[in-house]
Every structure is written in C-alpha cells, then in structure tokens.
Protein backbone atom coordinates (compact mmCIF):
# COMPACT_ATOMS: atom_id res chain seq x y z
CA UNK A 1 14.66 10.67 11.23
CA UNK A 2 16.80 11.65 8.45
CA UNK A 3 15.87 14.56 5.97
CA UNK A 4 16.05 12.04 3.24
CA UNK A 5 13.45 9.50 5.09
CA UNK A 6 11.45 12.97 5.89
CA UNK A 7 11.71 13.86 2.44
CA UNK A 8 10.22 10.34 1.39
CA UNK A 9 7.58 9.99 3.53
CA UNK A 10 6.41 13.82 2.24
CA UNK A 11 6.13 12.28 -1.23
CA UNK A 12 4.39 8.80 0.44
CA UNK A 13 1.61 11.46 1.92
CA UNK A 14 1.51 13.98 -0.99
CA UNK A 15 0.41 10.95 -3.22
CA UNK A 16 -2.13 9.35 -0.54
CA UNK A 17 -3.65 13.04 -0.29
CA UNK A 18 -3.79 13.34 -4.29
CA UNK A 19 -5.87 10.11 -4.19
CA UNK A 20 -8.00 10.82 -1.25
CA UNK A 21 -8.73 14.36 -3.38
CA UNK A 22 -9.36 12.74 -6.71
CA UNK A 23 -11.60 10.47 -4.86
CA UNK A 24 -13.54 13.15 -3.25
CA UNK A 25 -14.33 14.54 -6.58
CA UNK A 26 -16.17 11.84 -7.68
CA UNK A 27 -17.10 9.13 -5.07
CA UNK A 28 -19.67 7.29 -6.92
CA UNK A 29 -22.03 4.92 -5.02
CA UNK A 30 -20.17 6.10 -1.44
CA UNK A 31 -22.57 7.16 1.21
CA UNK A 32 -22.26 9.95 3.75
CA UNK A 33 -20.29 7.83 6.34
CA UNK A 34 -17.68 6.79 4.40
CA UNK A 35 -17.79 9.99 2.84
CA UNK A 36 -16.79 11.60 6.43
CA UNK A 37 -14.02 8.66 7.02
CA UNK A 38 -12.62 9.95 3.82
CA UNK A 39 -12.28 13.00 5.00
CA UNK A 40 -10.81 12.82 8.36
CA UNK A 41 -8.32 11.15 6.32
CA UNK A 42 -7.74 13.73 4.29
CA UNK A 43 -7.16 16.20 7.47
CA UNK A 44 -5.40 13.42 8.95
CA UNK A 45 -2.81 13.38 6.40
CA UNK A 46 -2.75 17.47 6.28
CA UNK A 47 -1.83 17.27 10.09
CA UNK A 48 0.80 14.75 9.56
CA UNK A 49 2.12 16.60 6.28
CA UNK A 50 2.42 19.89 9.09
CA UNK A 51 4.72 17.55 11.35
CA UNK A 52 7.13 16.48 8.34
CA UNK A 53 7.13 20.07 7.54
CA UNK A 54 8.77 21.35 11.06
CA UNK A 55 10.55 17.68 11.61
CA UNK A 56 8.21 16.56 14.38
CA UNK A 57 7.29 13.32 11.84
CA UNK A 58 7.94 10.11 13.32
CA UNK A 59 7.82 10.86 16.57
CA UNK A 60 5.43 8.99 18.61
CA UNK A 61 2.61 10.73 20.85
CA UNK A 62 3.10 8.47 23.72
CA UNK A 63 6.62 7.82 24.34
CA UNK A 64 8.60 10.60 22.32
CA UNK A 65 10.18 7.84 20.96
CA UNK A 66 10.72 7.30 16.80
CA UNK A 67 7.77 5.23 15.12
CA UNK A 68 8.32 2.14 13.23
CA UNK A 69 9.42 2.92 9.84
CA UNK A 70 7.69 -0.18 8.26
CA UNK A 71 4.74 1.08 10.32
CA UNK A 72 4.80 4.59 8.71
CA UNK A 73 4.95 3.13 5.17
CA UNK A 74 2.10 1.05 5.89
CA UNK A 75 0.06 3.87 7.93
CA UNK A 76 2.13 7.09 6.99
CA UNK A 77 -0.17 9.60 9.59
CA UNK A 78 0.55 7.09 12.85
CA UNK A 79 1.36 9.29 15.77
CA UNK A 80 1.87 6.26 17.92
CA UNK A 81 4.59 3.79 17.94
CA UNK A 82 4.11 -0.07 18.04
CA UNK A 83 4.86 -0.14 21.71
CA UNK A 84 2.17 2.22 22.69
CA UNK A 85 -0.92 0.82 21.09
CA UNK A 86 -3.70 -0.07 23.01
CA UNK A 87 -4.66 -3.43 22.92
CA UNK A 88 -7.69 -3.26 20.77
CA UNK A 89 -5.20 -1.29 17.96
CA UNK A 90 -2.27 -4.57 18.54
CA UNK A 91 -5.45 -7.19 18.15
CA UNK A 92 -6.49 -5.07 14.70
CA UNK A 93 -3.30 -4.54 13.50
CA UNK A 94 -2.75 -8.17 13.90
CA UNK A 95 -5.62 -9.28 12.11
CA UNK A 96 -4.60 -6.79 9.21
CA UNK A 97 -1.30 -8.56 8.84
CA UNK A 98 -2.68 -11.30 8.99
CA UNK A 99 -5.23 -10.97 5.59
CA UNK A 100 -1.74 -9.64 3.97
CA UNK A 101 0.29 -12.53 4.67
CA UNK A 102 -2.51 -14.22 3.15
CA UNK A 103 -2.68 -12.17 0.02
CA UNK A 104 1.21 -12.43 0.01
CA UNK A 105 0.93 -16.04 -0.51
CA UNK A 106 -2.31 -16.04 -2.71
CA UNK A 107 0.42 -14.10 -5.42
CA UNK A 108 2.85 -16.76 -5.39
CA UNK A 109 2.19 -19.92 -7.26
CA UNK A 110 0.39 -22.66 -5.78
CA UNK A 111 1.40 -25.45 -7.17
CA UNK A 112 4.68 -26.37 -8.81
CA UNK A 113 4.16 -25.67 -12.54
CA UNK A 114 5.42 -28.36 -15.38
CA UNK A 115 8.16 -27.15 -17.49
CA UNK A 116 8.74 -29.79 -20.72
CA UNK A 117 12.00 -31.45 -20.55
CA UNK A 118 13.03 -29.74 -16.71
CA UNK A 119 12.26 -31.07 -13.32
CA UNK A 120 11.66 -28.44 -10.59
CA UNK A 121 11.57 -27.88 -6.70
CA UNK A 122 10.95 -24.32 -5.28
CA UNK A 123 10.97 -23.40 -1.46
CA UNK A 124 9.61 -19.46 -0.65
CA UNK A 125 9.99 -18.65 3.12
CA UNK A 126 9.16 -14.76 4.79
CA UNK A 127 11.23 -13.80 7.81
CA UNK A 128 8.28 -11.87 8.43
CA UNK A 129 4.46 -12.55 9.01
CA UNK A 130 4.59 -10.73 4.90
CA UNK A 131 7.41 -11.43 2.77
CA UNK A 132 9.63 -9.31 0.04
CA UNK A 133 10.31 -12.48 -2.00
CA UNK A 134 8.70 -12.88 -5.45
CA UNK A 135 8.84 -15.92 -8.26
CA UNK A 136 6.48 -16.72 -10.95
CA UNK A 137 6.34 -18.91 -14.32
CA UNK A 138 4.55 -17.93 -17.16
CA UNK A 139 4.37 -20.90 -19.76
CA UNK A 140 1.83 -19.51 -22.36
CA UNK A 141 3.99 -18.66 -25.05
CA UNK A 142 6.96 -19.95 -27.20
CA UNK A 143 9.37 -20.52 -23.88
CA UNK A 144 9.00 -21.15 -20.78
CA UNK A 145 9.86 -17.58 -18.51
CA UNK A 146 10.70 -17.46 -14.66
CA UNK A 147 10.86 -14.61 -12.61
CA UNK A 148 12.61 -14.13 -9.28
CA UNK A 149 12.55 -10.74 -7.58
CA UNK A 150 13.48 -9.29 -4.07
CA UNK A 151 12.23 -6.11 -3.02
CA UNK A 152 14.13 -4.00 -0.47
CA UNK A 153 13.92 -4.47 2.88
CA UNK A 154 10.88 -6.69 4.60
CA UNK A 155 7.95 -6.89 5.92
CA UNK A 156 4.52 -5.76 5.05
CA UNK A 157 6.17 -2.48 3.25
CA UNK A 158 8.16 -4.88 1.11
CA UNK A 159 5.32 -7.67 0.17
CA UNK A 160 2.80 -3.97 -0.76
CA UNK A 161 5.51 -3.32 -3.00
CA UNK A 162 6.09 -7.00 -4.65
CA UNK A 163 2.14 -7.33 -4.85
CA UNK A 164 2.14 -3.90 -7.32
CA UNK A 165 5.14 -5.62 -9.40
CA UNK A 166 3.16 -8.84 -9.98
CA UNK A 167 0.00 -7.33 -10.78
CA UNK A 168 2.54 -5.40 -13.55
CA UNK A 169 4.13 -8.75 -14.59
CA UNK A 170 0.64 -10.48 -15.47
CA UNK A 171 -0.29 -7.77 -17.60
CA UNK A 172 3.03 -7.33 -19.41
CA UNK A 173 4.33 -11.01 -19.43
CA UNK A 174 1.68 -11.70 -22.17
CA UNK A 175 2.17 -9.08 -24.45
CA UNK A 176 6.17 -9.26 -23.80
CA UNK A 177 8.08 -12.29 -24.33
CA UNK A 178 12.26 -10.70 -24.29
CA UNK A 179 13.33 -11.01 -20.78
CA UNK A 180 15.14 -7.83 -21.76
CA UNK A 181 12.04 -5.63 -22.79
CA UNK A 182 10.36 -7.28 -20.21
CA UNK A 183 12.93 -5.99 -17.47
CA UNK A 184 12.88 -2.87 -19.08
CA UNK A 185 9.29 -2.21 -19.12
CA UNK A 186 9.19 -3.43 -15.43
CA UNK A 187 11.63 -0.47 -14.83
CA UNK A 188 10.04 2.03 -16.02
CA UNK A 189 6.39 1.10 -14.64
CA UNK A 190 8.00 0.87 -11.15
CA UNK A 191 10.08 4.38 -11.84
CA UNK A 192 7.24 5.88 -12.45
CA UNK A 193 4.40 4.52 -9.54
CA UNK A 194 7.09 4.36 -6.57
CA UNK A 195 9.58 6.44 -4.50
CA UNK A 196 12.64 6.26 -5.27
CA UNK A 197 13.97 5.35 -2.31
CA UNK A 198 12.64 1.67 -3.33
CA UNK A 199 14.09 -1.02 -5.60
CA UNK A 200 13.75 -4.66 -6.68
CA UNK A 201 15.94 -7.12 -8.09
CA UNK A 202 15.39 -9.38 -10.42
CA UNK A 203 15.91 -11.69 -12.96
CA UNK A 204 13.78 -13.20 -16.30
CA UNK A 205 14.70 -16.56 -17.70
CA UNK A 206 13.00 -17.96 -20.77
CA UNK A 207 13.46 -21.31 -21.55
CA UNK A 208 13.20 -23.15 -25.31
CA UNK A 209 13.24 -27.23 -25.10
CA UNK A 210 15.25 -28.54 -27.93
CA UNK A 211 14.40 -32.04 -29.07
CA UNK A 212 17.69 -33.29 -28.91
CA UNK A 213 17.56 -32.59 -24.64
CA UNK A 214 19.34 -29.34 -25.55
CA UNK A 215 17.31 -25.99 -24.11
CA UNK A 216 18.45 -22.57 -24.99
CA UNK A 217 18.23 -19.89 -22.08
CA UNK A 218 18.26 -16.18 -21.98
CA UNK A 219 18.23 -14.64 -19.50
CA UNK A 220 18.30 -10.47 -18.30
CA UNK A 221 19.42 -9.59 -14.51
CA UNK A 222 18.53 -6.42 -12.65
CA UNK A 223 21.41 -6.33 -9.96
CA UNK A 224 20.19 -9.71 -8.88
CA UNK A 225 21.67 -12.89 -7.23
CA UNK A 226 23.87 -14.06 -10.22
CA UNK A 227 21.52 -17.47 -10.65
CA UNK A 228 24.09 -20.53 -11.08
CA UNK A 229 24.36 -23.19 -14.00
CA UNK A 230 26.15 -26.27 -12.66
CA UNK A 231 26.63 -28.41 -15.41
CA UNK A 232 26.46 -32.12 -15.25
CA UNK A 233 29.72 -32.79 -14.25
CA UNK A 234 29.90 -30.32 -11.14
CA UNK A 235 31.68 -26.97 -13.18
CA UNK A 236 29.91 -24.04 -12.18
CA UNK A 237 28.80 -21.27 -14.50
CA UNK A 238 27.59 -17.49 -12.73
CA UNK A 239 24.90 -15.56 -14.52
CA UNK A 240 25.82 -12.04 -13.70
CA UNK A 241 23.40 -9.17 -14.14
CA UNK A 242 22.90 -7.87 -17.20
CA UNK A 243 21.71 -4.17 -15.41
CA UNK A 244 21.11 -2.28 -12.72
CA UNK A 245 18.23 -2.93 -10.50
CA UNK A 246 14.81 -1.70 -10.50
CA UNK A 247 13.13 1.68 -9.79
CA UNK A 248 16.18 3.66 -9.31
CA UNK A 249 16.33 5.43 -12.78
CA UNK A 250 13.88 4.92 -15.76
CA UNK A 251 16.21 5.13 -18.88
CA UNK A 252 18.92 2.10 -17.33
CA UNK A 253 19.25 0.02 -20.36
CA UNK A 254 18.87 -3.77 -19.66
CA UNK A 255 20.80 -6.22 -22.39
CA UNK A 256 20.19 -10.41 -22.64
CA UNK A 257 22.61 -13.70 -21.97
CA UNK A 258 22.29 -16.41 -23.83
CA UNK A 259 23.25 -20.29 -23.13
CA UNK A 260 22.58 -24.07 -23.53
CA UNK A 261 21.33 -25.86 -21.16
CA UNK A 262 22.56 -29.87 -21.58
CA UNK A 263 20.96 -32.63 -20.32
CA UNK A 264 21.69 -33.50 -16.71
CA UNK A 265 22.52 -29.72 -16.25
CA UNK A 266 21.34 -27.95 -13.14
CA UNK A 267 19.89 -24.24 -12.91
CA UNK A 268 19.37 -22.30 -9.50
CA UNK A 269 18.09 -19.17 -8.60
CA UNK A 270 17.65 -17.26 -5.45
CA UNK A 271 17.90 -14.38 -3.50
CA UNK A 272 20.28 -13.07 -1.12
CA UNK A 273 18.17 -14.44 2.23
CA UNK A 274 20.13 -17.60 1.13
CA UNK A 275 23.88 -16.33 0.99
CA UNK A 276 22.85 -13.42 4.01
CA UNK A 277 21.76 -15.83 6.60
CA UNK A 278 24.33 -15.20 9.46
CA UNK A 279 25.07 -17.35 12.23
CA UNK A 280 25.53 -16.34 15.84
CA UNK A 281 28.75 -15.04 14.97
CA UNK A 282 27.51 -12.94 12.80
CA UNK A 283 29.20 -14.68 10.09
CA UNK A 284 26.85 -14.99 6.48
CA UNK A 285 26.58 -18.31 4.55
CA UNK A 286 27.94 -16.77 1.19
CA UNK A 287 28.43 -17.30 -1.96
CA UNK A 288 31.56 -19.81 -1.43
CA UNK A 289 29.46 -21.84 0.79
CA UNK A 290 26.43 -22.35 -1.86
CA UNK A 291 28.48 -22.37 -4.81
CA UNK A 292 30.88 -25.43 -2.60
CA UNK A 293 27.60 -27.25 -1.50
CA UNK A 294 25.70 -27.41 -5.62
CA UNK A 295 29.44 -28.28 -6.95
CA UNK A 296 29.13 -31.13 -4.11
CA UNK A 297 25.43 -32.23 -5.24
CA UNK A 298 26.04 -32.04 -9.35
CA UNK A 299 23.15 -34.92 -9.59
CA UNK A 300 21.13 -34.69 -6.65
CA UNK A 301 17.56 -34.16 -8.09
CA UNK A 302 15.66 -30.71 -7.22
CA UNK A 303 13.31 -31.63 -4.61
CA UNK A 304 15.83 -33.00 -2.46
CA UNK A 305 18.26 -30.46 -3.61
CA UNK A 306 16.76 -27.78 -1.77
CA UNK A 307 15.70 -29.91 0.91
CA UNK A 308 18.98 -30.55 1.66
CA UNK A 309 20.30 -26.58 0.60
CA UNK A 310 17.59 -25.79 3.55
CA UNK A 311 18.80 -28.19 5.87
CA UNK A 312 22.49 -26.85 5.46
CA UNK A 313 21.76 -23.56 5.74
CA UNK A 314 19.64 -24.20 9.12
CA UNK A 315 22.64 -25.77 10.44
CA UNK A 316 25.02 -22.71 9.41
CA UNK A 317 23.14 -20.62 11.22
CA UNK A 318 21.75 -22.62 14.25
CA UNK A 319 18.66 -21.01 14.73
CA UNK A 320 15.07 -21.66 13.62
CA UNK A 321 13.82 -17.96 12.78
CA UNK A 322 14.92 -16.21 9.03
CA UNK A 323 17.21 -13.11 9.36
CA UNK A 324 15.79 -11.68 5.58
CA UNK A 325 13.19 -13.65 2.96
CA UNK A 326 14.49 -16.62 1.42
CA UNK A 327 13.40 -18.09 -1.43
CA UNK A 328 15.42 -21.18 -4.02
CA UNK A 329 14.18 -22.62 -7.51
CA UNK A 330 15.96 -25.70 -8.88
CA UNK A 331 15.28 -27.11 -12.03
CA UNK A 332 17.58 -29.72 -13.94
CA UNK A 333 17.13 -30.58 -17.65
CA UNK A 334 16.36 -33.98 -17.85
C-alpha cells in the first residue's frame, strides 16, 4: 500500500471515528447493546488507525496478503482479505451487496421520463453487483435538465459515492436551474464531504422546446464524455467540457455552451464504459468507433438506437461480462 492510499484511508477512519464520537455524545433512544456495538467500533477503528500509523494497514490477518481496496473503503478496520472469510462472513457480505445493488437501482429512474418535443431511450448497466454510473431528469421547472455522472472507479465504493451526489442533486436541482451553478455547487458540496482522492464526472443539460421544433440547449461539462449532437443529416457536433471534474478542488470555475437543437437532430450522452470496453486484444471501442456507428444511424430512432449501439459494442468485444459501468441516453427532437 502506497503512503498516499495510507494517507487516505487515515482520513476515511479519522472521519468514521469523529462520527462514532459525536454519536456517543448524544445517542438518543439507543439502548445499552447497541450502545456497546458502538463502541467496539470505536476501539475497532483506534486499532486499525495504530496499523496505518506503523504501515501494517491493509494487510490481511490470515494470509499476509494486501486486503481489497474496495473492501477497505466499504469496511475501513477489515483485517481479513476477501479470500479468507469464513463462510458465514462471504454469505453476509453477500447479502449486504446485495440490499446495495438494490438501493443503487432504487436511485436511478424507473421509468423513462417524457420530455415535450424529444423522444428518448436510456440503457444503465454495472460491471459490478453496484454500479458507479449515475443519470437523472428533473422536469419541474422552465427546461427540461439531464444529468449524467461517473464516479471513479467501481463497485460498491463507487455506487456509496454516486448515492451521496444524488441525494445532493435532489436538493439543489430545485432551487438551481444554470447547469453551470448547478455544477458548481455540486463541486463544492462534494469538495467538502469527500477525500480527495475521489472524483465524478459529469455533465447538466437543460433543455427549452421552441414551438417552431427548435430547442435551445445548454449545457456545463465536468471533464466528462464530450456528449455528441448528430444533426439530421449525419454531421457530428462534440460537446467538450466546459471544466474540470468534480471533487478535486473547490474554487474550479465551471462556464455554459449553448446550441439549437433542430428537428430530426439527435443528442447522446454517455460515459466512458462505452468507448473503454476492450476486446480480447485488449483493444477499446473508442471514440472513432461510436462517433462512425451514430454518423451511420443519423435517423434511427432512440430505442433501437441503443439497442443496436449495445449490440455493436457486445460484438467488439466478444464477451458477455462489462469491463467498467456503462450507461447511454438518446433523445432526438422530433
């Protein structure tokens, strides 16, 4: 373990242990049992904050071998890697992962939301039991807004940290209607409530329907996937970010793109599980491939769109299982 992944998982214990203490103070309504759990927690995460402290973190109990990461940001004071659980730990661990993929999904939308004047198609997929992925639409105020985001790296660690950005969003989307301000206030909430060593991508799109099948769109990008305009007859158009991405410094300074959207014109967003995917020889799809395939499909409506996107980029890389989250959005003005 690196003394930068030391160094992080010090500051992932110091702020479980400032919790645990502030709870202590005060645990209203919590009963002596769960008063000692708390407790052995706390000692639990002295003990581990000991092992950071003369670089025996990480190492597992069993096996002297080096824990999961993804299992230390879930469960920072493990002692045991994933290969040296008893069985009753695997079956509980399991189960746990199980309730979170759950949750993970609960925070996406569940049904594909109406836009006026736009069709749309959307297609979310995890590489893992818990996904990193992240779109939402928010409709309730003078444009239509669409989020995509992509948090680093995968797993349960990554869908904790995209659950905490879209409890943020549906506070902030309805007081906050820029993408720009939006982004920005994102930031600095996620600069402030997690390490460092995380960040997200994303991007904000608000929509306005024109009544002459004309829709304006701006849009702000934190150092994500530039999403793709391909206008009616098959030119394609890059939105590139418009800023840096998310929870690496609180002051970055996020500006706004504007265009028109025509009729018959096609928008796409996604992240980078789409362009990543590799094949067995380790080749990735990339951004030549997409951008060839949606200059190839300029009328193709959305739902078969990404069917057929998916379809493609199964046969690219000839295998059934996800190398990274993937996740597409489509929508054509009509």
């Amino acid at each position: 373990m690196t003394i930068a992944d030391l160094e992080h998982f010090r500051n992932l214990l110091l702020e479980r242990q400032n919790n645990v203490v502030q709870w202590l103070a005060s645990p209203e309504n919590a009963g002596q049992e769960e008063i000692d759990k708390v407790q052995n927690l706390l000692t639990e995460i002295k003990d581990a904050l000991e092992r950071v402290e003369h670089k025996e973190y990480g190492v597992c109990a069993v096996c002297e071998g080096e824990i999961e990461h993804h299992r230390l940001e879930i469960q920072p004071t493990a002692q045991i890697c994933l290969e040296c659980i008893s069985q009753q730990e695997r079956n509980q661990l399991e189960e746990e992962l199980f309730l979170a993929s759950k949750i993970h999904r609960a925070l996406l939308p569940q049904t594909v939301v109406h836009i006026d004047g736009f069709d749309l198609a959307v297609k979310s997929l995890a590489a893992r039991i818990v996904g990193g992925d992240y779109y939402d639409f928010f409709t309730g105020g003078r444009s239509a807004r669409i989020v995509i985001a992509d948090a680093m790296g995968k797993g349960l660690p990554a869908g904790l940290l995209m659950s905490n950005i879209q409890g943020a969003l549906k506070i902030l989307a309805d007081e906050i209607e820029s993408p720009s301000q939006l982004v920005t206030r994102i930031n600095r909430w996620l600069c402030r409530n997690v390490p460092v060593t995380k960040f997200v991508s994303f991007v904000c799109i608000a929509l306005d329907s024109g009544a002459n099948q004309t829709s304006r769109l701006l849009m702000a990008n934190a150092g994500h996937c530039p999403p793709i305009i391909v206008r009616k007859g098959g030119a394609i158009e890059l939105l590139e970010p418009t800023g840096g991405v998310l929870g690496v410094h609180e002051q970055f300074v996020f500006s706004e793109c504007a265009h028109q959207l025509q009729s018959g014109d096609l928008l796409v967003l996604y992240t980078d599980g789409v362009t990543d995917a590799e094949n067995g020889k380790g080749e990735m799809f990339g951004d030549n491939r997409l951008l060839q395939f949606l200059s190839s499909h300029p009328a193709t409506e959305p739902n078969q769109l990404v069917s057929l996107l998916m379809t493609e980029i199964d046969s690219f890389a000839g295998r059934k299982e996800l190398s990274d989250d993937l996740t597409i959005i489509a929508l054509r003005r009509q």
